[in-house]
C-alpha atoms as a PDB file:
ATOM      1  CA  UNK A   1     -26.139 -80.794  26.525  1.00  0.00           C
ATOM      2  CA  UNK A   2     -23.011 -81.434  24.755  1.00  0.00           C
ATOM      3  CA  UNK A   3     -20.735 -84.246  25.341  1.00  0.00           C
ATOM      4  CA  UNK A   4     -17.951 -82.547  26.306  1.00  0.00           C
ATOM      5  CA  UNK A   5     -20.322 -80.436  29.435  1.00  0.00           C
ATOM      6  CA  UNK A   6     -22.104 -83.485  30.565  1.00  0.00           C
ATOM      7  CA  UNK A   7     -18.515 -85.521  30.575  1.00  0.00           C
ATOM      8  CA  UNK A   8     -17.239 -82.424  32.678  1.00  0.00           C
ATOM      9  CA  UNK A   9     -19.963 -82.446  34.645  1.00  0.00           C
ATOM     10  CA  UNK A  10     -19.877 -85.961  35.661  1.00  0.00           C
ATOM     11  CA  UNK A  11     -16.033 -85.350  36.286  1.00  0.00           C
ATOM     12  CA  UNK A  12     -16.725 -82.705  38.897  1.00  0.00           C
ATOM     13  CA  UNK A  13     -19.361 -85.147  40.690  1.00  0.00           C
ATOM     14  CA  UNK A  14     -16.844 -87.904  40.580  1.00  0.00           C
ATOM     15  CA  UNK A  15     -14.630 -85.900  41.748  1.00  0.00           C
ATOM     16  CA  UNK A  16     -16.746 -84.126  44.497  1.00  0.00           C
ATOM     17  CA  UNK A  17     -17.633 -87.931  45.747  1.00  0.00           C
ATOM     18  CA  UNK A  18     -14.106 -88.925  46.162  1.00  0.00           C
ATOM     19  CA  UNK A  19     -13.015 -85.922  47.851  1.00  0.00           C
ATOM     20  CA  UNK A  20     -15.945 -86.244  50.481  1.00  0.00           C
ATOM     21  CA  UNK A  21     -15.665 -89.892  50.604  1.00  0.00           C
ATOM     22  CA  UNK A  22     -12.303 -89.640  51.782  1.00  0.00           C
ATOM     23  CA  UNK A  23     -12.611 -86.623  53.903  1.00  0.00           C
ATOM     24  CA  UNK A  24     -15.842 -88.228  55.725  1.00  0.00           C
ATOM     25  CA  UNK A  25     -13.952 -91.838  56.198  1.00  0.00           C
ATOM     26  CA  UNK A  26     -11.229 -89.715  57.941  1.00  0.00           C
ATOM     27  CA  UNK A  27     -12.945 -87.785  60.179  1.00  0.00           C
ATOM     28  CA  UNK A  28     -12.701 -84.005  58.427  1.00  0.00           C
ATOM     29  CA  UNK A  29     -16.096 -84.011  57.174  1.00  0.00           C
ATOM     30  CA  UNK A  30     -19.539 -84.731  59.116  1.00  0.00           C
ATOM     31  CA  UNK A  31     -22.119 -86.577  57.461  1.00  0.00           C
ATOM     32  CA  UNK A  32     -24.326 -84.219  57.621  1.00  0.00           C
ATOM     33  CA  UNK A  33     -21.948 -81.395  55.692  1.00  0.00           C
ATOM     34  CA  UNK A  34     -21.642 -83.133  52.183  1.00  0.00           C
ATOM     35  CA  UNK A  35     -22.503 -81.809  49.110  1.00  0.00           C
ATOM     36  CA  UNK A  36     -22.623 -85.169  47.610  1.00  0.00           C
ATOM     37  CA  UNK A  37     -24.824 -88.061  48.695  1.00  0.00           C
ATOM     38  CA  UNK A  38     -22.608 -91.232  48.869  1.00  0.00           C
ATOM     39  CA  UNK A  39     -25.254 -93.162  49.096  1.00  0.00           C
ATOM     40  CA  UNK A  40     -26.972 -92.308  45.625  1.00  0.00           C
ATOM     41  CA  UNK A  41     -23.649 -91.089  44.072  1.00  0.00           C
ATOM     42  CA  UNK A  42     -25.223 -87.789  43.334  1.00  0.00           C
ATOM     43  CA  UNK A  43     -25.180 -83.801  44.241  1.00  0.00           C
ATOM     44  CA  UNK A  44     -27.249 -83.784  47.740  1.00  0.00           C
ATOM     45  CA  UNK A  45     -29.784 -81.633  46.470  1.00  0.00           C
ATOM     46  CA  UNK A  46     -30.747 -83.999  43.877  1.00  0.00           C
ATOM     47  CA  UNK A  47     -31.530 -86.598  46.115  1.00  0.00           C
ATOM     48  CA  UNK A  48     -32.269 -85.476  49.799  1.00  0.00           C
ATOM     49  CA  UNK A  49     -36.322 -85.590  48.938  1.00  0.00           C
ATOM     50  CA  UNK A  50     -35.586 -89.686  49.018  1.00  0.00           C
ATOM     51  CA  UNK A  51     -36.797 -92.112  51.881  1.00  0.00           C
ATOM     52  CA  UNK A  52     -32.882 -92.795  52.238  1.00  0.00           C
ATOM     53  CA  UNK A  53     -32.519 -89.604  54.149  1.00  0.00           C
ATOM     54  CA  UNK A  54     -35.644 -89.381  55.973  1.00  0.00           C
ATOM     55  CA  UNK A  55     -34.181 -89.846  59.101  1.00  0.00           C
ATOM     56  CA  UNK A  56     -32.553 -86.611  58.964  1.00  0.00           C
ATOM     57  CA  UNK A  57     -35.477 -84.837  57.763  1.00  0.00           C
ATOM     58  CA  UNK A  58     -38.246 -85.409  61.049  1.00  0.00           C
ATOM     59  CA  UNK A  59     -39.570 -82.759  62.675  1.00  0.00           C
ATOM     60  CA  UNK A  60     -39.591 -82.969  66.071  1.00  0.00           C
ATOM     61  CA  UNK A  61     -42.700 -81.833  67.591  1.00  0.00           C
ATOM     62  CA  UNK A  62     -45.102 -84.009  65.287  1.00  0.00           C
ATOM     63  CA  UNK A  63     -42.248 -86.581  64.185  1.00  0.00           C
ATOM     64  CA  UNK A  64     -43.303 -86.129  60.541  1.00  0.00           C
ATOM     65  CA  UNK A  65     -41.236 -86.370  57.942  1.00  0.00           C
ATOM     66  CA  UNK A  66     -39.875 -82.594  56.829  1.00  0.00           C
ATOM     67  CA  UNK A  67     -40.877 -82.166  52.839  1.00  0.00           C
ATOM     68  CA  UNK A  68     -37.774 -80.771  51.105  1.00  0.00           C
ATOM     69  CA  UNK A  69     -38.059 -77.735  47.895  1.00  0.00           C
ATOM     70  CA  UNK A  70     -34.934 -77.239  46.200  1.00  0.00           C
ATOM     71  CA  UNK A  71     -35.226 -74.400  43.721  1.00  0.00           C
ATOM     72  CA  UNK A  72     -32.233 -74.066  41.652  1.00  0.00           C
ATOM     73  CA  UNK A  73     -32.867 -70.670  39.613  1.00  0.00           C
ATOM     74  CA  UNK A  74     -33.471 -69.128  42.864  1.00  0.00           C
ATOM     75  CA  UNK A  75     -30.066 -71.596  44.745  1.00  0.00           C
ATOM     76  CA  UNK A  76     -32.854 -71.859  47.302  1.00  0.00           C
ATOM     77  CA  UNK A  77     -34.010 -74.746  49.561  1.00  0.00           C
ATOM     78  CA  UNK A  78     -36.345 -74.991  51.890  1.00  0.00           C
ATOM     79  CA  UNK A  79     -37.845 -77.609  54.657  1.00  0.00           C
ATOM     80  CA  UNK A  80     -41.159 -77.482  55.576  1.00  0.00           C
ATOM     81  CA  UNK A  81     -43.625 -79.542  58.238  1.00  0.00           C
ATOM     82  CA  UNK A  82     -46.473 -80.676  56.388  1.00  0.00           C
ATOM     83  CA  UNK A  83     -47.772 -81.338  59.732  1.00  0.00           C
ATOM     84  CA  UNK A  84     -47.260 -78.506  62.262  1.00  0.00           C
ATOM     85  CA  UNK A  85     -46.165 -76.209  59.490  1.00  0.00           C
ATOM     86  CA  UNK A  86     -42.770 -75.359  61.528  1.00  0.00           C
ATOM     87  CA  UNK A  87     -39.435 -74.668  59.355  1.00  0.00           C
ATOM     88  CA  UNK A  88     -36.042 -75.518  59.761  1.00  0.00           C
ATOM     89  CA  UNK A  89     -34.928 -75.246  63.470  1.00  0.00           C
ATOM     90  CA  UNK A  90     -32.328 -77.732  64.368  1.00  0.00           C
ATOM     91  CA  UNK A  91     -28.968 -77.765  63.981  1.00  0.00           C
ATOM     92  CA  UNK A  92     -29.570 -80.750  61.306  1.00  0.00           C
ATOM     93  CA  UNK A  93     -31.808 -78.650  60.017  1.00  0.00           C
ATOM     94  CA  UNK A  94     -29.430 -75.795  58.951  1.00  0.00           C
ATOM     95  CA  UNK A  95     -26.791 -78.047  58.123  1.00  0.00           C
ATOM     96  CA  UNK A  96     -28.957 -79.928  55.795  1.00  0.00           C
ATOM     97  CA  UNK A  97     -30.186 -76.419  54.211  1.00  0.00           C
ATOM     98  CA  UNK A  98     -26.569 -75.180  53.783  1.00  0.00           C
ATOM     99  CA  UNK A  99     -25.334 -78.473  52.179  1.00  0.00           C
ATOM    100  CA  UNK A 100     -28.067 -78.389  50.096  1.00  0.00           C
ATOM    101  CA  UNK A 101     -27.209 -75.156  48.799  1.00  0.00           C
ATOM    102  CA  UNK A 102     -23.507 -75.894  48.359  1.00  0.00           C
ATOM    103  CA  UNK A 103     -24.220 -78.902  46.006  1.00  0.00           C
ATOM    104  CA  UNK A 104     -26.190 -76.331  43.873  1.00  0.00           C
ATOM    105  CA  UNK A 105     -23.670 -74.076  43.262  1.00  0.00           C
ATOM    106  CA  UNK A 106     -21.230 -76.568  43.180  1.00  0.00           C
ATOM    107  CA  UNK A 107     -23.246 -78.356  40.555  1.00  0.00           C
ATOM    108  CA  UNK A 108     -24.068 -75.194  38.315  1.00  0.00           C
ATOM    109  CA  UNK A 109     -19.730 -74.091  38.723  1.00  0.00           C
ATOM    110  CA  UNK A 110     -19.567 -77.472  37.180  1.00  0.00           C
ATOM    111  CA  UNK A 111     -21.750 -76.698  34.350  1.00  0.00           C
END
């Protein structure tokens, strides 16, 4: 990767964080809808697999935790039960999907 694409690259995350940082601490964005995490200052989909965001990801039959497959060539993800083998159901659950898949489109318009 060249300089000049991984500086631009960085400049749209940085500038995706902001944005959502600002819109979340005023109320026009839920949690739950970013693209970015602000807790790991990265693209959502690149990070919603850690323990950080667990809570979000529990199924709630068996109360495991949901695993998470992002596949970027395909802009797919997916959440699975490990458990009772159930998919996404919840409202968290599509919201997390659909987030997911915004930050990797965002993320490859950046590149």
């Amino acid at each position: 990767m060249t300089t000049t694409l991984a500086t631009h690259r960085m400049s749209a995350l940085a500038d995706a964080l902001v944005a959502e940082d600002h819109a979340e601490d005023t109320g026009w964005l839920d949690t739950l809808d970013r693209m970015t995490c602000s807790e790991h200052r990265r693209w959502i989909h690149e990070c919603l697999h850690s323990a950080v965001h667990a809570g979000f990801r529990r199924c709630r039959p068996c109360r495991r935790e949901l695993a998470v497959v992002t596949d970027e060539v395909t802009g797919t993800v997916t959440l699975h039960c490990p458990g009772c083998h159930r998919g996404p159901r919840s409202r968290t659950d599509a919201q997390l999907v659909s987030a997911c898949t915004a930050s990797m489109f965002a993320a490859r318009r950046a590149a």
